[in-house]
N, C-alpha and C. Protein backbone atom coordinates (compact mmCIF):
# COMPACT_ATOMS: atom_id res chain seq x y z
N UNK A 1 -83.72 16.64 195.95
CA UNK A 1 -84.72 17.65 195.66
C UNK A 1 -84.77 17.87 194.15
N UNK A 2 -86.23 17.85 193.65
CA UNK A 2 -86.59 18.24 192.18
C UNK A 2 -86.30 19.70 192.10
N UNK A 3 -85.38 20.42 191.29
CA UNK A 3 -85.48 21.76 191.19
C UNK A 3 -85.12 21.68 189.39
N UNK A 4 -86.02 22.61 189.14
CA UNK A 4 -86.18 23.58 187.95
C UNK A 4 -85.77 24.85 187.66
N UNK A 5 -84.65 24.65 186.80
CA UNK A 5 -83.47 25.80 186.19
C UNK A 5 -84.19 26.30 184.88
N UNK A 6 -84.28 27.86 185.08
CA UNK A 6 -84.45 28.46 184.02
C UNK A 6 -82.78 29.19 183.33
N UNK A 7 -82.66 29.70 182.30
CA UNK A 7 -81.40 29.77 181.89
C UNK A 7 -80.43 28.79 181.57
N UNK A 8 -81.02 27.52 180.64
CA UNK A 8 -79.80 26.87 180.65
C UNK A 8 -78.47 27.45 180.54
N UNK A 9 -78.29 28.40 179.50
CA UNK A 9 -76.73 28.80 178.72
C UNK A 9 -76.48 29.83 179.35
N UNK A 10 -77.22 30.22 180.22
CA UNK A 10 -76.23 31.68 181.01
C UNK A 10 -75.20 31.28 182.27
N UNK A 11 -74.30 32.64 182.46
CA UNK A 11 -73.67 32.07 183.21
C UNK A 11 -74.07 31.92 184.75
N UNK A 12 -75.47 32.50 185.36
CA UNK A 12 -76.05 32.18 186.44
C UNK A 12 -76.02 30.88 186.12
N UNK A 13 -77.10 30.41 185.22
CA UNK A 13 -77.33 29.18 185.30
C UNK A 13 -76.74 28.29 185.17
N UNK A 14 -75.32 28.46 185.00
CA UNK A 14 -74.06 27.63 184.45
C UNK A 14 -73.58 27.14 185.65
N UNK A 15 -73.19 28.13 186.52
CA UNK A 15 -72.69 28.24 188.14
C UNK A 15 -73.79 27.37 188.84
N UNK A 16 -75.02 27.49 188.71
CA UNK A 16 -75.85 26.97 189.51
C UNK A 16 -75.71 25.32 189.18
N UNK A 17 -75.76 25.01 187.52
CA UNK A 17 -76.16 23.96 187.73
C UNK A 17 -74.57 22.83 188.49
N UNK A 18 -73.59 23.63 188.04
CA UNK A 18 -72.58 22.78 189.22
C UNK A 18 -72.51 22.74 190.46
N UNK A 19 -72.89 24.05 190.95
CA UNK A 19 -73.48 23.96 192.42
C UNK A 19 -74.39 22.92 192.85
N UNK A 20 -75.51 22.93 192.14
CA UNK A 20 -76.86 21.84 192.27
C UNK A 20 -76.36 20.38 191.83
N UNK A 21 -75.35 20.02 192.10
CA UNK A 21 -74.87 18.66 190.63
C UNK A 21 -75.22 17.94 191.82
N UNK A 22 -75.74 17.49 193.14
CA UNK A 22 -76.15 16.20 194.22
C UNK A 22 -77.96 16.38 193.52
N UNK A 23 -78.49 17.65 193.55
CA UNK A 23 -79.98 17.46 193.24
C UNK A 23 -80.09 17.17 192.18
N UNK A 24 -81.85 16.39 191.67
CA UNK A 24 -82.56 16.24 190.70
C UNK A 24 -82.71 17.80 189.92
N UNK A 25 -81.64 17.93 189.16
CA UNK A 25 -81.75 19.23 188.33
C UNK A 25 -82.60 18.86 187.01
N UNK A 26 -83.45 20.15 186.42
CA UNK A 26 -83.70 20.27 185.22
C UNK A 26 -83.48 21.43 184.99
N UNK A 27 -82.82 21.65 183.77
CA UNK A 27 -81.69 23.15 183.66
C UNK A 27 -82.66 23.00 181.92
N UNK A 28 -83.43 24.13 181.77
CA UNK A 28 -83.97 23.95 180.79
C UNK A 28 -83.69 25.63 180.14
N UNK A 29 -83.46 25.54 179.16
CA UNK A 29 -83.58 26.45 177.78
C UNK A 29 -84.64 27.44 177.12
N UNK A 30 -84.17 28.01 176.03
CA UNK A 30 -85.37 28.62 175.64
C UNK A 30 -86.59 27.65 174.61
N UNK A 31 -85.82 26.66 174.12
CA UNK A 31 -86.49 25.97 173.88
C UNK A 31 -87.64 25.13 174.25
N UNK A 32 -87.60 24.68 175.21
CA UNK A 32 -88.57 24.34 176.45
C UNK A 32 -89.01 24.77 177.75
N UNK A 33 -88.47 25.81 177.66
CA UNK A 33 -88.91 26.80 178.78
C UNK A 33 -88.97 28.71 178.12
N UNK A 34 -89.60 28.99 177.27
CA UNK A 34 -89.90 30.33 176.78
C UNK A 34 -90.34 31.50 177.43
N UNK A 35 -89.17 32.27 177.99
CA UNK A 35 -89.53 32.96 178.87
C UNK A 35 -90.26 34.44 178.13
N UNK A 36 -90.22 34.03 176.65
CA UNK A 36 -90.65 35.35 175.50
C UNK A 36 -92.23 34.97 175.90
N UNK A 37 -92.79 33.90 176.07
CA UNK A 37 -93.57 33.33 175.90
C UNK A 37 -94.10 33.21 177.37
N UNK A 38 -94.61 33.92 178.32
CA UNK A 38 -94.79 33.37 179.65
C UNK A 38 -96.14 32.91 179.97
N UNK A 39 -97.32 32.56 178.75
CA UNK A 39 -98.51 32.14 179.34
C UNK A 39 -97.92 30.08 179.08
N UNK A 40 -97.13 30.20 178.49
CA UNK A 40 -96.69 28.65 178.28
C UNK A 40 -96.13 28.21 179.58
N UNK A 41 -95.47 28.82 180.33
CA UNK A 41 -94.75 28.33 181.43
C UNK A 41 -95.19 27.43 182.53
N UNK A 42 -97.06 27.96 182.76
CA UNK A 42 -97.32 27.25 183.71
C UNK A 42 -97.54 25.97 183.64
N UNK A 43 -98.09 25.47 182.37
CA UNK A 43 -97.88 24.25 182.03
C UNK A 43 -96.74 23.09 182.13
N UNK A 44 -95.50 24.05 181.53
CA UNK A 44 -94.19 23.52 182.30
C UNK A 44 -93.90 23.31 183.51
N UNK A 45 -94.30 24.40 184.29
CA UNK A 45 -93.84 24.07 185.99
C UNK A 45 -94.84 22.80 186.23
N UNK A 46 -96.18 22.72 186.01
CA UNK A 46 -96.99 21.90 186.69
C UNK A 46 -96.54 20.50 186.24
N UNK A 47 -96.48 20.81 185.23
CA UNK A 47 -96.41 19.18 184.27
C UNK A 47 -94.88 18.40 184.93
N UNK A 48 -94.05 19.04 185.34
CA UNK A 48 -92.67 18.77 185.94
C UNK A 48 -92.99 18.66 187.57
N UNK A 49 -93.53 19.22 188.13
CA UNK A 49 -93.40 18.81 189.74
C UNK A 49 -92.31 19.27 190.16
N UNK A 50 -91.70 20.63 189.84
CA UNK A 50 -90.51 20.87 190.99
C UNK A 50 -90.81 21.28 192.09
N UNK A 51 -89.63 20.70 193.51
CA UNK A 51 -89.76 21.18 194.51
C UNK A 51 -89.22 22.51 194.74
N UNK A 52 -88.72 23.08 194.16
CA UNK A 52 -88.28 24.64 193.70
C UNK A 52 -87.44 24.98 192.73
N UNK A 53 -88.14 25.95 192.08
CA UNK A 53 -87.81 26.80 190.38
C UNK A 53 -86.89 28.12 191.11
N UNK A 54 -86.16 27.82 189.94
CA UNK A 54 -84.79 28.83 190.15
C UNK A 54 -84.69 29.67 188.94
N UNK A 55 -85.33 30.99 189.30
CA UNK A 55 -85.68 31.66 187.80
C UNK A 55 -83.48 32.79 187.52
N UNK A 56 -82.98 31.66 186.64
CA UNK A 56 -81.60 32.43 186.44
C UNK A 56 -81.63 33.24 185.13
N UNK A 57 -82.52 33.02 184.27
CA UNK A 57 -82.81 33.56 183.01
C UNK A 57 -82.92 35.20 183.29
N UNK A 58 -82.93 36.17 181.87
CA UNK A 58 -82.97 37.10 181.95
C UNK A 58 -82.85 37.58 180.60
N UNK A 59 -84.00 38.34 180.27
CA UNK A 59 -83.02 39.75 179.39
C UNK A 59 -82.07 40.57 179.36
N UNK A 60 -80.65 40.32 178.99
CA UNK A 60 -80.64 40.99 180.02
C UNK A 60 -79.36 42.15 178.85
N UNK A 61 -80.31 42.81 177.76
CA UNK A 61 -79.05 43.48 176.87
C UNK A 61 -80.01 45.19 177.13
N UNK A 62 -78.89 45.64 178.07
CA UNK A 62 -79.92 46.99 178.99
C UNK A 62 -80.16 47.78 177.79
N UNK A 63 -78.55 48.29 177.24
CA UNK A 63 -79.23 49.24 176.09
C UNK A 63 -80.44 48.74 175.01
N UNK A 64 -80.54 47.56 174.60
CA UNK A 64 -81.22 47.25 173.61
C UNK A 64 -82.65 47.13 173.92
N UNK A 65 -82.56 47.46 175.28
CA UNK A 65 -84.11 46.98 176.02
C UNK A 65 -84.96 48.56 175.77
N UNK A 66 -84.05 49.26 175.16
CA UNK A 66 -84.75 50.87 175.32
C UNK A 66 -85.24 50.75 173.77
N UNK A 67 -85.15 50.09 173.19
CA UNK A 67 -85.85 49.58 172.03
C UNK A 67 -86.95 48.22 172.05
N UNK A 68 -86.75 47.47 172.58
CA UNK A 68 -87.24 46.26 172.79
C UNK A 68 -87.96 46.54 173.94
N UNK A 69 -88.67 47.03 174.48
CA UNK A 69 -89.14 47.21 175.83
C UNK A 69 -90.35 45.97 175.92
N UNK A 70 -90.94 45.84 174.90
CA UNK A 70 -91.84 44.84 175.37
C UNK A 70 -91.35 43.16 175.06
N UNK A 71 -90.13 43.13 174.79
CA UNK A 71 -89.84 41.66 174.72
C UNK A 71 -88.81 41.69 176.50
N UNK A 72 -88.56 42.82 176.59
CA UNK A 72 -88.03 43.12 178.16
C UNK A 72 -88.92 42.61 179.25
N UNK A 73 -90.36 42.99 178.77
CA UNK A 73 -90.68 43.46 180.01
C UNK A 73 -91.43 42.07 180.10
N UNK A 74 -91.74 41.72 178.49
CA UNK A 74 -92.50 39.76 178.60
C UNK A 74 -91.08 38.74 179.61
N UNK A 75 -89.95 39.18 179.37
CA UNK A 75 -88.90 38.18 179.84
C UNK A 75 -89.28 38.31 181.60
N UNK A 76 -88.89 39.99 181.70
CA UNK A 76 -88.21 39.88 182.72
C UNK A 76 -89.45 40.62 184.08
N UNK A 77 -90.49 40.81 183.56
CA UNK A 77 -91.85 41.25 184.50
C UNK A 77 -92.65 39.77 184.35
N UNK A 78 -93.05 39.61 183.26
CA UNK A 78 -94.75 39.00 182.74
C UNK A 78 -94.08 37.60 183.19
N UNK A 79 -92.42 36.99 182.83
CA UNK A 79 -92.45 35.68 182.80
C UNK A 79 -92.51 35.14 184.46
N UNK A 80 -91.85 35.97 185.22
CA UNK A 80 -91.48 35.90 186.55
C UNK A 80 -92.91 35.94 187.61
N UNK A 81 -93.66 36.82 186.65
CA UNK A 81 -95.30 36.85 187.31
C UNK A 81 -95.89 35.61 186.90
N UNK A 82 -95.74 34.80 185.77
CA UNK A 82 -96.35 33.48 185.54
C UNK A 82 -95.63 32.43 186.43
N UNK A 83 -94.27 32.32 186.37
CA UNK A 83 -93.76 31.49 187.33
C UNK A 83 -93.67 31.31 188.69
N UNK A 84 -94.49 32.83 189.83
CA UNK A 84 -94.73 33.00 190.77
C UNK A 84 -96.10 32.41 191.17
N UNK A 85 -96.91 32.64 190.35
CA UNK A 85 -98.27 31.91 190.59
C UNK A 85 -98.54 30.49 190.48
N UNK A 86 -97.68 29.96 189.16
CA UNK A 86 -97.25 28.19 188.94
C UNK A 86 -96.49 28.45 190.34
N UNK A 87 -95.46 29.05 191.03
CA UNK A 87 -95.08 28.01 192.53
C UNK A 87 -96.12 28.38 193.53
N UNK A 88 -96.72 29.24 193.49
CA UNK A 88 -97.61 29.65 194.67
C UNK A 88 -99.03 28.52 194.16
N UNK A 89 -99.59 27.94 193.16
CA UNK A 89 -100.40 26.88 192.54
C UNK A 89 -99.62 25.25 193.08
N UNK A 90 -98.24 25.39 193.21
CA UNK A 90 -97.81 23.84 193.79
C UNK A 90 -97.38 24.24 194.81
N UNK A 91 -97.37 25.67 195.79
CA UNK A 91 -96.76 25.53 197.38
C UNK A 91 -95.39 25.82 196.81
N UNK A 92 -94.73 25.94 196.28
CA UNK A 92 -93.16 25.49 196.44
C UNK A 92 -92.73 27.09 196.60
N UNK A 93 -91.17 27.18 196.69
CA UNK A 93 -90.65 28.35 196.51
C UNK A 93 -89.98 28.89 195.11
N UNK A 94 -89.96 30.13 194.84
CA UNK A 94 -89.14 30.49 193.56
C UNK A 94 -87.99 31.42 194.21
N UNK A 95 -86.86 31.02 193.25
CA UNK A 95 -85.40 32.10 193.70
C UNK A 95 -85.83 32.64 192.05
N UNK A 96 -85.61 34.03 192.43
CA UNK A 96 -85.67 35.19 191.36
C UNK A 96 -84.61 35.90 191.14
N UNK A 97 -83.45 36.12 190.01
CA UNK A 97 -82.38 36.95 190.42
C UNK A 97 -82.77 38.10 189.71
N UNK A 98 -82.51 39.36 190.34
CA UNK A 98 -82.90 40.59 189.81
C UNK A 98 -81.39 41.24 189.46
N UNK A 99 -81.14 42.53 189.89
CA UNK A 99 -79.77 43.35 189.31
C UNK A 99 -80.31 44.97 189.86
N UNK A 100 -79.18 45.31 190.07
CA UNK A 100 -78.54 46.38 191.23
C UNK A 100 -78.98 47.90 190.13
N UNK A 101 -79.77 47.39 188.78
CA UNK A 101 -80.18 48.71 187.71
C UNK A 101 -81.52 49.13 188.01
N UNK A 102 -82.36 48.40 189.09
CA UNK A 102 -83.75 48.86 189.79
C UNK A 102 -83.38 49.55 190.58
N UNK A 103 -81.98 50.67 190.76
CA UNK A 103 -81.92 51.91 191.57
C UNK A 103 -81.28 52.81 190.28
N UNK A 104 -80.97 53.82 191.17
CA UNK A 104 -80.61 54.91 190.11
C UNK A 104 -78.74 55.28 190.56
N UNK A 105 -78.21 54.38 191.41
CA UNK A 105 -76.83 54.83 191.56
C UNK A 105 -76.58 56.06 192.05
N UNK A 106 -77.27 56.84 192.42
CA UNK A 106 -76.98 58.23 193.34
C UNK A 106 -76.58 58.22 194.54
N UNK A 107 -76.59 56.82 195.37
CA UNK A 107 -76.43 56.46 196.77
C UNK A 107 -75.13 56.61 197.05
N UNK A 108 -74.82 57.15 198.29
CA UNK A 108 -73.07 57.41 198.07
C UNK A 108 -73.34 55.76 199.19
N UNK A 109 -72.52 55.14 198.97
CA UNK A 109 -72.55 53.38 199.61
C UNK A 109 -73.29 52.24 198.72
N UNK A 110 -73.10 51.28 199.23
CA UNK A 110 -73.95 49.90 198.71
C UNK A 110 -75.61 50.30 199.02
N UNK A 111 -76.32 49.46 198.08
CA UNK A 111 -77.84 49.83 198.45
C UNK A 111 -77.77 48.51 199.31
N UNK A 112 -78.86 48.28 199.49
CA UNK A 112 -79.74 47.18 200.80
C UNK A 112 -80.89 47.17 200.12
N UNK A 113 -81.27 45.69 200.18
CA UNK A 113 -82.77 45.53 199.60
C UNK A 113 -83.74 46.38 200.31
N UNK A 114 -83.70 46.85 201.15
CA UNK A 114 -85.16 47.55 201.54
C UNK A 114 -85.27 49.46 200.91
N UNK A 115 -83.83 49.98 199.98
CA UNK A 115 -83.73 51.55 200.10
C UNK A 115 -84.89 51.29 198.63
N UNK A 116 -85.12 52.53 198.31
CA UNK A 116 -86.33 53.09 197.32
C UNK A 116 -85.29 52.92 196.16
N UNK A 117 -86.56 51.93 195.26
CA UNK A 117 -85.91 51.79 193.83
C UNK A 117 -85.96 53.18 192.88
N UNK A 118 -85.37 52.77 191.88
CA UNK A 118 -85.89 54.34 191.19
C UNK A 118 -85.18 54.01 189.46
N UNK A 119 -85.32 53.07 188.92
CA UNK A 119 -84.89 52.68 187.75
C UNK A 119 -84.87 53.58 186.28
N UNK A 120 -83.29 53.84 185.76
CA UNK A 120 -83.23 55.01 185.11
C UNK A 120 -84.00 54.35 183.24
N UNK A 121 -83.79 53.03 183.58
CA UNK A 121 -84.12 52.49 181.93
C UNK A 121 -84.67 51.36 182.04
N UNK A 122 -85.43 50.89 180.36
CA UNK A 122 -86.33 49.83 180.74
C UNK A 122 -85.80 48.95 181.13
N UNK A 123 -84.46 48.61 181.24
CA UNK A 123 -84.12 46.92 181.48
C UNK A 123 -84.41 47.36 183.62
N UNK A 124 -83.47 48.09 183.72
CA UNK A 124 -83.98 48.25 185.23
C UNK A 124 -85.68 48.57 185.63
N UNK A 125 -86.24 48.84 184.69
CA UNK A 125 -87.88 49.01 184.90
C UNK A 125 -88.16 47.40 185.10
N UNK A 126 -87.80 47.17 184.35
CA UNK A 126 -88.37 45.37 183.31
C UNK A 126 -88.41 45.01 185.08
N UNK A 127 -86.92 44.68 185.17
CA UNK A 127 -85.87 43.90 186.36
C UNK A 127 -87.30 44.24 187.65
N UNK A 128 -87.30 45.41 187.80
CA UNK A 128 -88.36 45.92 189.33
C UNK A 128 -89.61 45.31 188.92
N UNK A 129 -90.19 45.30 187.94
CA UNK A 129 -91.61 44.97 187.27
C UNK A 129 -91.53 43.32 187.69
N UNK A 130 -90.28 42.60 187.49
CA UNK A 130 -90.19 41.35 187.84
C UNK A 130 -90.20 40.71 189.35
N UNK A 131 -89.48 41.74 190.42
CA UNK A 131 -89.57 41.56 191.70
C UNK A 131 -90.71 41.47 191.66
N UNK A 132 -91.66 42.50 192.08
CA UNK A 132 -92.96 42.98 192.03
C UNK A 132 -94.11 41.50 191.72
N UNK A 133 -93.51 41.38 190.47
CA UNK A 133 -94.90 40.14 190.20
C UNK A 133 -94.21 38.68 191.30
């Protein structure tokens, strides 16, 4: 299977790509994959043919995002909304990893994907803005 790694140098994407080491991996960077940049992307997915994109990338420096909100929200909303429509444009599937800061921690227990988000800062805004697209 062709699959397409976003995050080369993180450590999602680090884990993954040894996990994935039998598939046709492309574990690509910011260099060729700009997630600052998300009207470029679709060109990348199409021009590559993966049978599924594995979005491991992220913004992911929370305090600094309360300054940076719009390079947050291009990473981790706008890029994930371009890369959903490039797989929904070739059929394929996308894995998206999000983070447990699209709630607000008041829950006495573990959350479950289905309880009500409620994100106290932009990186957890960004993060929900990214499910979403």
């Amino acid at each position: 299977m062709k699959i397409l790694l976003s995050g080369h140098t993180g450590q999602v994407a680090q884990a993954l790509q040894h996990a994935l080491a039998d598939h046709q991996l492309l574990s690509l960077g910011r260099q060729a994959f700009d997630l600052e940049q998300p009207a470029s992307l679709r060109e990348t997915i199409l021009r590559e043919r993966p049978q599924l994109l594995i979005n491991a990338a992220a913004y992911t420096a929370v305090d600094l995002a309360e300054q940076e909100r719009e390079r947050a929200f291009a990473v981790n909303a706008e890029a994930p909304g371009a890369m959903a429509r490039a797989c929904a444009e070739l059929g394929i599937p996308l894995i998206h990893y999000s983070t447990d800061y699209v709630f607000d921690g008041s829950k006495n227990g573990a959350y479950q994907e289905d309880d009500a988000s409620n994100p106290l800062g932009v990186y957890g805004a960004s993060k929900l803005a990214g499910e979403q697209a």
